[in-house]
N, C-alpha and C. Protein backbone atom coordinates (compact mmCIF):
# COMPACT_ATOMS: atom_id res chain seq x y z
N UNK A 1 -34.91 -10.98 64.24
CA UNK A 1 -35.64 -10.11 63.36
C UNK A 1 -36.57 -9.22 64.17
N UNK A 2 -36.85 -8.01 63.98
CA UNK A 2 -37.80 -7.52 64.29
C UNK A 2 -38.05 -6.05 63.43
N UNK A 3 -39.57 -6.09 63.53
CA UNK A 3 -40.12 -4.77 62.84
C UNK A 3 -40.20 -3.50 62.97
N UNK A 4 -39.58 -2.62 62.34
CA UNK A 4 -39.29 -1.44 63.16
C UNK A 4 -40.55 -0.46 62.97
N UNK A 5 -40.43 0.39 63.45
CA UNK A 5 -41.32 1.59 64.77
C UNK A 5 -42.31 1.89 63.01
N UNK A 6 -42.13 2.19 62.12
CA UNK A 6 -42.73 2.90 60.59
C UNK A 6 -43.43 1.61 60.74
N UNK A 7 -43.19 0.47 60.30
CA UNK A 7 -43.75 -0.65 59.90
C UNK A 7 -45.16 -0.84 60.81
N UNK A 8 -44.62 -0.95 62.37
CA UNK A 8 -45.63 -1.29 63.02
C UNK A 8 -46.70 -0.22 62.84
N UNK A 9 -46.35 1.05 62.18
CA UNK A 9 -47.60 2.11 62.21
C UNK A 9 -47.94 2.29 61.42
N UNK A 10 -47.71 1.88 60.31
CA UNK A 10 -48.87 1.36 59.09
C UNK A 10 -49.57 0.25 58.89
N UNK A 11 -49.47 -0.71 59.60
CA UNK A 11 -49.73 -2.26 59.64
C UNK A 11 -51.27 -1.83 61.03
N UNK A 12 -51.96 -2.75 60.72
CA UNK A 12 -53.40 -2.86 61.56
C UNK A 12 -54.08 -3.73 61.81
N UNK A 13 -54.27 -4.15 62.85
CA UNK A 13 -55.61 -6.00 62.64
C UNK A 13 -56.11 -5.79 61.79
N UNK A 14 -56.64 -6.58 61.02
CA UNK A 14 -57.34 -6.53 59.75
C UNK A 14 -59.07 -7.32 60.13
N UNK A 15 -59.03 -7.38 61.44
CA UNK A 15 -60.32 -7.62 62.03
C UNK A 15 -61.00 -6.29 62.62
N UNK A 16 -60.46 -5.78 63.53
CA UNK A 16 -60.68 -4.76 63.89
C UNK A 16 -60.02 -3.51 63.68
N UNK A 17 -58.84 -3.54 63.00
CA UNK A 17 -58.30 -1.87 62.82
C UNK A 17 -57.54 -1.27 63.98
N UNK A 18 -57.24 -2.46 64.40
CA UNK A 18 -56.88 -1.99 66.02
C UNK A 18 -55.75 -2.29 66.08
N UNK A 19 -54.17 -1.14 67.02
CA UNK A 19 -52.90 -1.38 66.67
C UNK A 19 -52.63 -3.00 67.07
N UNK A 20 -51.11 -3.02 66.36
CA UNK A 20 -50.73 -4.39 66.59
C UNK A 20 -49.05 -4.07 67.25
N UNK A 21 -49.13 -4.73 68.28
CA UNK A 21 -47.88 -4.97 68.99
C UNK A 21 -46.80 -6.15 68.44
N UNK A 22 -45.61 -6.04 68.62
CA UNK A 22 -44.64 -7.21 67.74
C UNK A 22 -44.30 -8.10 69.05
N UNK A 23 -44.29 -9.10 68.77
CA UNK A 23 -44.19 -10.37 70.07
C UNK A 23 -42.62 -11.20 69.75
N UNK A 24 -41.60 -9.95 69.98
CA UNK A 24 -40.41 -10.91 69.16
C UNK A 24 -40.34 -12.07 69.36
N UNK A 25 -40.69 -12.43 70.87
CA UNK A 25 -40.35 -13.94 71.02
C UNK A 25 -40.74 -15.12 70.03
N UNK A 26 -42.42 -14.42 70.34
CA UNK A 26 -42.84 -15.46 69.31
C UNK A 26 -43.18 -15.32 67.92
N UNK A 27 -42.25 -14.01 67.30
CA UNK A 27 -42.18 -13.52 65.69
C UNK A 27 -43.64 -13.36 65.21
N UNK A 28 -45.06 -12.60 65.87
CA UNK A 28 -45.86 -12.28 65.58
C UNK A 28 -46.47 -11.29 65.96
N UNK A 29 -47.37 -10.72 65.20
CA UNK A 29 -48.12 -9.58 65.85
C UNK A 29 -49.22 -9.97 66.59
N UNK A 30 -49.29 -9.13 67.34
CA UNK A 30 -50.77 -9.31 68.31
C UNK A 30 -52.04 -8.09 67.91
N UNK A 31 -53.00 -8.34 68.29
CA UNK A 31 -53.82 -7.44 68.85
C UNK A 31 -54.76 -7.78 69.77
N UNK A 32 -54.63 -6.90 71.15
CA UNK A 32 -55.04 -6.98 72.43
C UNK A 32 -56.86 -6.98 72.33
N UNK A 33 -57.32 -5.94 71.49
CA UNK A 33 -58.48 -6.23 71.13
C UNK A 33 -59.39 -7.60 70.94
N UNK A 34 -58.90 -7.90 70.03
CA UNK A 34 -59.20 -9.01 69.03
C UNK A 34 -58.84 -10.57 70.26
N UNK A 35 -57.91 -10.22 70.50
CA UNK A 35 -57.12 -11.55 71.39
C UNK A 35 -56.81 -12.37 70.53
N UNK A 36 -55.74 -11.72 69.40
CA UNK A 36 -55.30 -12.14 68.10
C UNK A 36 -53.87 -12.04 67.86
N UNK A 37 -53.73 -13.77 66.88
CA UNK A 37 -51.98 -13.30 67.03
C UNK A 37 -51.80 -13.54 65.11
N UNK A 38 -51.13 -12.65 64.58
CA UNK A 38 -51.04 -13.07 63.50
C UNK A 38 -49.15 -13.30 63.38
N UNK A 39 -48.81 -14.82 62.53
CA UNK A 39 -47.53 -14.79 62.27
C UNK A 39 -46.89 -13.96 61.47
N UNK A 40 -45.57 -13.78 61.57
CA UNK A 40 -44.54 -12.85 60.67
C UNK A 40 -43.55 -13.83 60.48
N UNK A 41 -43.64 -14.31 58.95
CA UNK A 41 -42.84 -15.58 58.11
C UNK A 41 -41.95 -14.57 57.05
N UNK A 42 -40.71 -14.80 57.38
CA UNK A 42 -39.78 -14.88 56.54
C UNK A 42 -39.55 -13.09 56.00
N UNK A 43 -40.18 -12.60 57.04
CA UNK A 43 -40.35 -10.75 57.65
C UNK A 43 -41.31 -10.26 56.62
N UNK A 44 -42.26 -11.12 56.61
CA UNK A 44 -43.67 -10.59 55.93
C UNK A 44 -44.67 -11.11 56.77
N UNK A 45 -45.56 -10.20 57.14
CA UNK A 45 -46.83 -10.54 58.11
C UNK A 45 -48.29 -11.35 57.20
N UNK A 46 -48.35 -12.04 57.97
CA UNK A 46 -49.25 -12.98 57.04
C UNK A 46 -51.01 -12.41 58.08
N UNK A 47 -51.49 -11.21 57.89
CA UNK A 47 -52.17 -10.41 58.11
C UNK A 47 -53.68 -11.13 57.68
N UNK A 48 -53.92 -12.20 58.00
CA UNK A 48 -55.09 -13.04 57.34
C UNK A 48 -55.98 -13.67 58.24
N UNK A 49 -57.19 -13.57 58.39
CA UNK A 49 -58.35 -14.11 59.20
C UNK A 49 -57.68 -15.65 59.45
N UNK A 50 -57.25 -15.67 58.39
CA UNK A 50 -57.41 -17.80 58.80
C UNK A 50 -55.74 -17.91 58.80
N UNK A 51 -54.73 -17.16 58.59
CA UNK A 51 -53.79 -17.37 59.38
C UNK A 51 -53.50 -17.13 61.14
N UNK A 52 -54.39 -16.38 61.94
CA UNK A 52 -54.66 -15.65 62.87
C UNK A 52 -54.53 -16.83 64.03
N UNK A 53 -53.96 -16.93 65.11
CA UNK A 53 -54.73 -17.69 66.22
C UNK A 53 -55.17 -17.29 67.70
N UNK A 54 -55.75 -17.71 68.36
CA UNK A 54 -56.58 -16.88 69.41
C UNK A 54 -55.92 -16.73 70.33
N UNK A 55 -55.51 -15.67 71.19
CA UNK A 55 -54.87 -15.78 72.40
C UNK A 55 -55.69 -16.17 73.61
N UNK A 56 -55.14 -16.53 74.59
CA UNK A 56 -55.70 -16.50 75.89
C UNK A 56 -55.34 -15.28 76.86
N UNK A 57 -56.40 -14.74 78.13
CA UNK A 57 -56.03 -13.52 78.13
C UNK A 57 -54.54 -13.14 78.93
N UNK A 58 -54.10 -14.27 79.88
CA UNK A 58 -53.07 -14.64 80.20
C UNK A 58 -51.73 -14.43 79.17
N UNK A 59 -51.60 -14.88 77.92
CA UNK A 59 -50.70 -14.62 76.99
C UNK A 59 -50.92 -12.85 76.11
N UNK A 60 -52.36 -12.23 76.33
CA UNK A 60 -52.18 -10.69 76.40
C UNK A 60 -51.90 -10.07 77.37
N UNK A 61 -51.81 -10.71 78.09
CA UNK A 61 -51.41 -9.81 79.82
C UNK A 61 -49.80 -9.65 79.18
N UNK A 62 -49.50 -10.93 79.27
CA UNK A 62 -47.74 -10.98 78.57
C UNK A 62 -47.36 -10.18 77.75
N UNK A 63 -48.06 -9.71 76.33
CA UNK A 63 -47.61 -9.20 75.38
C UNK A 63 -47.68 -7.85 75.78
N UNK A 64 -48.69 -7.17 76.57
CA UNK A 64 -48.53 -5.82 77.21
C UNK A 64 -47.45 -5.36 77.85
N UNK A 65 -47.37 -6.30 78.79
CA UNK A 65 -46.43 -5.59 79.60
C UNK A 65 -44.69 -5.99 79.19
């Protein structure tokens, strides 16, 4: 599955407003800001403070490049 190019550019952290990158591997969005990963269940983003979990900066180094 993955989210195409429209999707990802209407979609936004909902902490900060800040873009979100798609992490196919691990079927979630990120944001590098935040050091935030939110899941994408069943190809709906679950875009929620308390679904969210924290990255380490090691696993945003990853999702960048």
């Amino acid at each position: 599955m993955s989210l195409g190019a429209n999707m990802l550019g209407i979609l936004a952290c909902p902490s900060c407003k800040g873009k979100l990158i798609w992490n196919q591997d691990k079927t979630e969005l990120v944001c590098c800001g935040e050091q935030l990963a939110y899941p994408v269940q069943n190809g709906i983003p679950a875009l929620l403070a308390s679904a969210a979990r924290e990255l380490s900066q090691a696993e945003v180094e990853q999702v960048k490049s």
